[in-house]
C-alpha atoms as a PDB file:
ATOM      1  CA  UNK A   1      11.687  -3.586  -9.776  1.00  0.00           C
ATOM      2  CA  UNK A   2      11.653  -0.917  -7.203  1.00  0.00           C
ATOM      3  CA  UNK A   3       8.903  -0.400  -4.587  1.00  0.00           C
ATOM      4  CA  UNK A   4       5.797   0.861  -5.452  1.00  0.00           C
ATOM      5  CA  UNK A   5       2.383   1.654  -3.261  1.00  0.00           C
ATOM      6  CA  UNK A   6      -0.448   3.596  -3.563  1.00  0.00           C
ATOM      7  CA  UNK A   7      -2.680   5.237  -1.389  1.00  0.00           C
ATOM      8  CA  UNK A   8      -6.199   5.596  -2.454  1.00  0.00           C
ATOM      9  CA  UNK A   9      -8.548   7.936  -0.058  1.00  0.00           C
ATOM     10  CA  UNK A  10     -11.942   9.691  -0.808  1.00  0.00           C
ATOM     11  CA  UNK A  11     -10.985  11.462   2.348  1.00  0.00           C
ATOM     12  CA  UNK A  12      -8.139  15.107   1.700  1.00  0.00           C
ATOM     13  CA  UNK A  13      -7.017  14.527   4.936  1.00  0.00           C
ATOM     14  CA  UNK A  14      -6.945  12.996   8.488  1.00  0.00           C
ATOM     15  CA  UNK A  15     -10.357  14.498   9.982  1.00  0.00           C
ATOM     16  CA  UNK A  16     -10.518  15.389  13.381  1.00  0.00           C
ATOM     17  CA  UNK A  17     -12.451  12.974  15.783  1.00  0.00           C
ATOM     18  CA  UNK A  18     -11.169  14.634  19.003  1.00  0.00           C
ATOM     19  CA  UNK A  19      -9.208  17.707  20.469  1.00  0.00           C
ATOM     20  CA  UNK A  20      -6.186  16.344  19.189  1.00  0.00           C
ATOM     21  CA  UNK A  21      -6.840  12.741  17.489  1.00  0.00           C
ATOM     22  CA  UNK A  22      -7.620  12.409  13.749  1.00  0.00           C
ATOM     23  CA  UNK A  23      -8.878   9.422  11.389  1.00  0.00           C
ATOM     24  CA  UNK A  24      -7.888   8.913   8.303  1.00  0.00           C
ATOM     25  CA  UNK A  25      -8.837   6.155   6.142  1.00  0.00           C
ATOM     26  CA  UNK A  26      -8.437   4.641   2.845  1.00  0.00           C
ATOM     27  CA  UNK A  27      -7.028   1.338   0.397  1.00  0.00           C
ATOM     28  CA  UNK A  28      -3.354   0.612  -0.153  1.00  0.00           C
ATOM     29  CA  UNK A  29      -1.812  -0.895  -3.312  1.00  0.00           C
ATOM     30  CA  UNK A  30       1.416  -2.676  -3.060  1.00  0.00           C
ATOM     31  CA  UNK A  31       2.345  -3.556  -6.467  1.00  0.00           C
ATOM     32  CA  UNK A  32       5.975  -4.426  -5.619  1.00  0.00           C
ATOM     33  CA  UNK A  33       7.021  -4.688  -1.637  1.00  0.00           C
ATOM     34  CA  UNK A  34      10.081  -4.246  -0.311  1.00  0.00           C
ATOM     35  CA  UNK A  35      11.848  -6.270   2.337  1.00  0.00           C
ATOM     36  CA  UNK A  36      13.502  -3.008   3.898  1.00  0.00           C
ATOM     37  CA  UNK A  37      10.639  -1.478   5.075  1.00  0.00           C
ATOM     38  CA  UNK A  38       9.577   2.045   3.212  1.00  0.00           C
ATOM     39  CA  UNK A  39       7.635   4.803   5.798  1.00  0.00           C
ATOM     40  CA  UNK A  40       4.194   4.986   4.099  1.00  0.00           C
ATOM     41  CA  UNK A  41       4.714   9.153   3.691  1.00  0.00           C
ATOM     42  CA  UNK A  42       0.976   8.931   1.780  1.00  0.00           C
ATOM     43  CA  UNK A  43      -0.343   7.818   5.108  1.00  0.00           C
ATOM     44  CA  UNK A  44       1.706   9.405   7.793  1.00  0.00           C
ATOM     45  CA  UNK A  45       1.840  13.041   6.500  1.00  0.00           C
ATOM     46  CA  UNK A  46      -1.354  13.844   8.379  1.00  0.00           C
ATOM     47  CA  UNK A  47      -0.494  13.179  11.795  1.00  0.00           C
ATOM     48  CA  UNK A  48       2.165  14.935  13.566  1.00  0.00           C
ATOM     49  CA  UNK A  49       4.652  13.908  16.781  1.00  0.00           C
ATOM     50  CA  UNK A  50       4.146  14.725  20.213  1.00  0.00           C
ATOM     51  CA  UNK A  51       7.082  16.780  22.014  1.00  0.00           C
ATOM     52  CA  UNK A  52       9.118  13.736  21.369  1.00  0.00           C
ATOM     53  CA  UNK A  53       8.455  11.637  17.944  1.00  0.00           C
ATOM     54  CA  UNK A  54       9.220   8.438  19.809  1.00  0.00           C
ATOM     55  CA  UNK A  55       6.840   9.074  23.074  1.00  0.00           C
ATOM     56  CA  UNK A  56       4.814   6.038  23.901  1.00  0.00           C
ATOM     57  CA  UNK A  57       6.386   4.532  20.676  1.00  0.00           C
ATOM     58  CA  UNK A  58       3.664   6.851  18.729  1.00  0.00           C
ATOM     59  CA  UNK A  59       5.820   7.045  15.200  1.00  0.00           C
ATOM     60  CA  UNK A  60       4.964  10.420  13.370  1.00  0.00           C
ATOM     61  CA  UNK A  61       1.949  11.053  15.478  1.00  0.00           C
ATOM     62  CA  UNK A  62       0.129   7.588  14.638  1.00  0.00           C
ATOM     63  CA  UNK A  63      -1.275   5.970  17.519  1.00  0.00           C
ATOM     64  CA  UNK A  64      -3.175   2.799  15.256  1.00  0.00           C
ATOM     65  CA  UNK A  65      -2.926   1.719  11.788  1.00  0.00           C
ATOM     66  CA  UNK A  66      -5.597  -0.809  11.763  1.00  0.00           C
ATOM     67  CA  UNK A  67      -5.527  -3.308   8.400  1.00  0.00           C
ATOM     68  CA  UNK A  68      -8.945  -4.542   7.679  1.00  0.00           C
ATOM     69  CA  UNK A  69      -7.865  -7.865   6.843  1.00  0.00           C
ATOM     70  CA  UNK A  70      -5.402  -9.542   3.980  1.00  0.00           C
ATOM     71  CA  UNK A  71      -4.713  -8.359   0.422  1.00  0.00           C
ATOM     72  CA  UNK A  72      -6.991  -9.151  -2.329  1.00  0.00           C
ATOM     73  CA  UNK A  73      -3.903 -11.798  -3.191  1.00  0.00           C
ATOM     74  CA  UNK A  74      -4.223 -13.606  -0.004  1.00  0.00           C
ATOM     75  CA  UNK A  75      -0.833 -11.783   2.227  1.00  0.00           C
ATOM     76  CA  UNK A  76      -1.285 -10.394   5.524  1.00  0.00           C
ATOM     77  CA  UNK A  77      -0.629  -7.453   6.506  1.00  0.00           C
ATOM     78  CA  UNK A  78       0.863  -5.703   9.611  1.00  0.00           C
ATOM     79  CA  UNK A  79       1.878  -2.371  10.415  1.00  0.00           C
ATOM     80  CA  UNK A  80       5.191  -1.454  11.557  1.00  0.00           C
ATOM     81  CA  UNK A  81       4.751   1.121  13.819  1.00  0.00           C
ATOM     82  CA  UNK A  82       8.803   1.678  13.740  1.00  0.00           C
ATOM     83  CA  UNK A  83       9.154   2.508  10.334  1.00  0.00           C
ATOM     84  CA  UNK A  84       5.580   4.182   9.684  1.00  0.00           C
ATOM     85  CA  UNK A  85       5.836   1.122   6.449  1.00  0.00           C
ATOM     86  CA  UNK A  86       3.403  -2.054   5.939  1.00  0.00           C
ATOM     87  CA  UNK A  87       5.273  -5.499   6.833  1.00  0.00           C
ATOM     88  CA  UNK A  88       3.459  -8.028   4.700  1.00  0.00           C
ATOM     89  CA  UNK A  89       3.776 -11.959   4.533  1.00  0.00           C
ATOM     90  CA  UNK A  90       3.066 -14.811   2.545  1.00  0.00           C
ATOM     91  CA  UNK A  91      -0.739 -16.048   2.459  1.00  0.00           C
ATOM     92  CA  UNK A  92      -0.971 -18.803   5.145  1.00  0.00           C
ATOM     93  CA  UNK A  93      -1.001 -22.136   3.729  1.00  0.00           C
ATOM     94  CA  UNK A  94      -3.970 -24.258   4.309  1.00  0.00           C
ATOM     95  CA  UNK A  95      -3.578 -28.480   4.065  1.00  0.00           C
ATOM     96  CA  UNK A  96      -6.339 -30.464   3.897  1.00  0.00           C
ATOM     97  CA  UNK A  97      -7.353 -33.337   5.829  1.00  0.00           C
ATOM     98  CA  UNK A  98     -10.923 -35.190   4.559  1.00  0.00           C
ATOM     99  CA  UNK A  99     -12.528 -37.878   7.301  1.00  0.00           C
ATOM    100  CA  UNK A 100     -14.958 -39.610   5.368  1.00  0.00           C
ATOM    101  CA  UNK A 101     -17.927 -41.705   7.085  1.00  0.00           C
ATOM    102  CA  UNK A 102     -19.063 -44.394   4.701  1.00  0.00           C
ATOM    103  CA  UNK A 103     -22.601 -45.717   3.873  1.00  0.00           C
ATOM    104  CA  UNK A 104     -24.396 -47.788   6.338  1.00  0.00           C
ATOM    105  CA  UNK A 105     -22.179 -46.638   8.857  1.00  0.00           C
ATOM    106  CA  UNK A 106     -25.133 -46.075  11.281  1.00  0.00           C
ATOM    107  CA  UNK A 107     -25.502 -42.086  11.006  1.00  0.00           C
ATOM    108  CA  UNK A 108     -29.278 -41.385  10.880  1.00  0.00           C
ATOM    109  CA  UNK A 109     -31.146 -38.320   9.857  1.00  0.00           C
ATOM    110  CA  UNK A 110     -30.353 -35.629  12.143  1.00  0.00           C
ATOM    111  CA  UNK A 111     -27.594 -37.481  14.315  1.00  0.00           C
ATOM    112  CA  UNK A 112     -24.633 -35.304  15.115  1.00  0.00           C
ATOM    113  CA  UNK A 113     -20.774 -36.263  14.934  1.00  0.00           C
ATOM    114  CA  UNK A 114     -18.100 -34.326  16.889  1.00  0.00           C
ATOM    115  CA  UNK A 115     -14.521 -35.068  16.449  1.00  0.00           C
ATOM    116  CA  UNK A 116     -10.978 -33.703  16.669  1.00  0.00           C
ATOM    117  CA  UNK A 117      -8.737 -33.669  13.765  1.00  0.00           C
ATOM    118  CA  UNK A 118      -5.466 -31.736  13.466  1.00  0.00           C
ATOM    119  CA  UNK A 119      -5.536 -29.762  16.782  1.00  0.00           C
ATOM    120  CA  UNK A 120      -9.320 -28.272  15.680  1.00  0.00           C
ATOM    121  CA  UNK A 121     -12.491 -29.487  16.480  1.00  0.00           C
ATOM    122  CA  UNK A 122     -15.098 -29.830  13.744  1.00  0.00           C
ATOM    123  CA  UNK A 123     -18.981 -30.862  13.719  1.00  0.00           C
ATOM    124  CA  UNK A 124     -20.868 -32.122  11.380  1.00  0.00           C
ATOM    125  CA  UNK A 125     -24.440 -32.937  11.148  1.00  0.00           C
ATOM    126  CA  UNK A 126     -25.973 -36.160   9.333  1.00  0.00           C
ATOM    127  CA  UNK A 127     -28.635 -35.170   6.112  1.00  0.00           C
ATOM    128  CA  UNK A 128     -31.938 -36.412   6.269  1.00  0.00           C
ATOM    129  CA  UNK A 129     -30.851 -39.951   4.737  1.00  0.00           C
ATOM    130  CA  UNK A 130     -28.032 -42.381   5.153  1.00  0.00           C
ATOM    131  CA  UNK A 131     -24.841 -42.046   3.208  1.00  0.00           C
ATOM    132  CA  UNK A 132     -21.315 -41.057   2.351  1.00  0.00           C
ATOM    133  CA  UNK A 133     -20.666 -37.476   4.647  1.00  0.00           C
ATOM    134  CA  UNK A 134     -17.141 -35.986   3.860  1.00  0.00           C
ATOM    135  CA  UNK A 135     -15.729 -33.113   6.162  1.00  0.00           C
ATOM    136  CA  UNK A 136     -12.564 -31.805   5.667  1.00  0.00           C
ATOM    137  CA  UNK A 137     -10.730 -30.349   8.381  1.00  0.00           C
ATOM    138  CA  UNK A 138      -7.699 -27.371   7.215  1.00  0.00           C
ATOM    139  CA  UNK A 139      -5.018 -27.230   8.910  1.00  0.00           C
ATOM    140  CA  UNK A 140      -3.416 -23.609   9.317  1.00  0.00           C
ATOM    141  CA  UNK A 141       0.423 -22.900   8.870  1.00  0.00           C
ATOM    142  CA  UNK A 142       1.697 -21.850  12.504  1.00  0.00           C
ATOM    143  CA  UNK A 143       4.758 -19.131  11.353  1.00  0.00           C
ATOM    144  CA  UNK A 144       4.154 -17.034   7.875  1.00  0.00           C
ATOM    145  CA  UNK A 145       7.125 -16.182   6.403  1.00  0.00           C
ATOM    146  CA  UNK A 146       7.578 -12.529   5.207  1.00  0.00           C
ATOM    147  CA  UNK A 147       7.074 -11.685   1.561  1.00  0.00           C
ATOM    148  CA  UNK A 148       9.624 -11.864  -0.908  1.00  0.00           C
ATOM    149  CA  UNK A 149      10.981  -8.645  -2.337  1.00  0.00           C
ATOM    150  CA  UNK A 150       9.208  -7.178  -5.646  1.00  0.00           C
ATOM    151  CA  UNK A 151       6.205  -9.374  -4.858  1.00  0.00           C
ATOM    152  CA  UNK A 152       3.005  -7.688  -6.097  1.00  0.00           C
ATOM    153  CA  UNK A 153       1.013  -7.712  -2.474  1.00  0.00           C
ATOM    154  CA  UNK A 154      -2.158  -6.563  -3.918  1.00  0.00           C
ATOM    155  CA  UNK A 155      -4.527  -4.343  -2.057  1.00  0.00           C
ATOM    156  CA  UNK A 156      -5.998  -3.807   1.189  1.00  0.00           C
ATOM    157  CA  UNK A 157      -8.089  -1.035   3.689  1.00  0.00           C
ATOM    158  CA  UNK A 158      -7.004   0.720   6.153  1.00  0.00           C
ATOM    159  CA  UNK A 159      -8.285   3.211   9.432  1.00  0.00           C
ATOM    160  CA  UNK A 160      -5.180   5.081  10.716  1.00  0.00           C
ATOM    161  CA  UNK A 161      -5.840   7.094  13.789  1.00  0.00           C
ATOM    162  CA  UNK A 162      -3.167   9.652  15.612  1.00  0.00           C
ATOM    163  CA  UNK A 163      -2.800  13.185  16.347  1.00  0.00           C
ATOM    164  CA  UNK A 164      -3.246  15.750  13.976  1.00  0.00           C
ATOM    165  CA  UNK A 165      -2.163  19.500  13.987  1.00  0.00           C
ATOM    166  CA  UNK A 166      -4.686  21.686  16.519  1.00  0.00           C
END
């Protein structure tokens, strides 16, 4: 399957914020990614180079893409402002870990427990009677790995802001 995205805006264009910045805004569909990163043309046609394309490291004029958190399917995204393409990577994986304080284990209404579990501190707070409290503590993946190819990365928003023709 070859690589396919979609840019949805109810903007025509990058509007002009400043003198010589614009914003442009929008969603992006990724229904099948590629590994070898593809410039994002439906984005980056609005803004335009200074004297030198590569000044300041400013790719086709874009100063920020800024992703407004993951896909609907759970992958993050990143912008690579090399290629002018999204880099996207598989949804963190969460583990488990439940700490469970049996009855008559002298918590009273209202007492408060703090503990550490997995590197993260959690708090819980005792109900107004005695009895079984369960927390459960995730524990977050340290490295994601980048998405596989043809994976469908689902969609996402998006505020690019760079210059834009006087």
């Amino acid at each position: 399957m070859a690589f396919s995205i979609t840019v949805t805006s109810p903007m025509k264009g990058a509007e002009r914020i400043s003198r010589s910045l614009g914003v442009y805004a929008g969603k992006v569909s990724i229904t099948s990614y590629s590994q070898t990163l593809v410039e994002c043309t439906a984005i980056t046609k609005y803004f335009v180079p200074t004297g030198n394309a590569t000044t300041g490291g400013f790719k086709d004029g874009l100063c920020s893409v800024v992703i407004d958190g993951p896909s609907d399917s759970g992958y993050g995204i990143r912008w690579d402002q090399g290629t002018g393409g999204f880099r996207c990577f598989y949804p963190t994986i969460v583990a488990s870990t439940t700490i469970s304080i049996p009855v008559d284990s002298n918590v009273g209404a209202g007492a408060a427990l703090l503990f550490a579990s997995g590197g993260g501190a959690g708090a819980l707070h005792a109900t107004s009677a005695v009895g079984n409290i369960t927390y459960a503590q995730a524990a977050v993946s340290a490295a994601a790995s980048e998405a596989a190819a043809n994976v469908t990365i689902g969609t996402f928003g998006f505020v690019a802001v760079g210059f834009v023709n006087a």
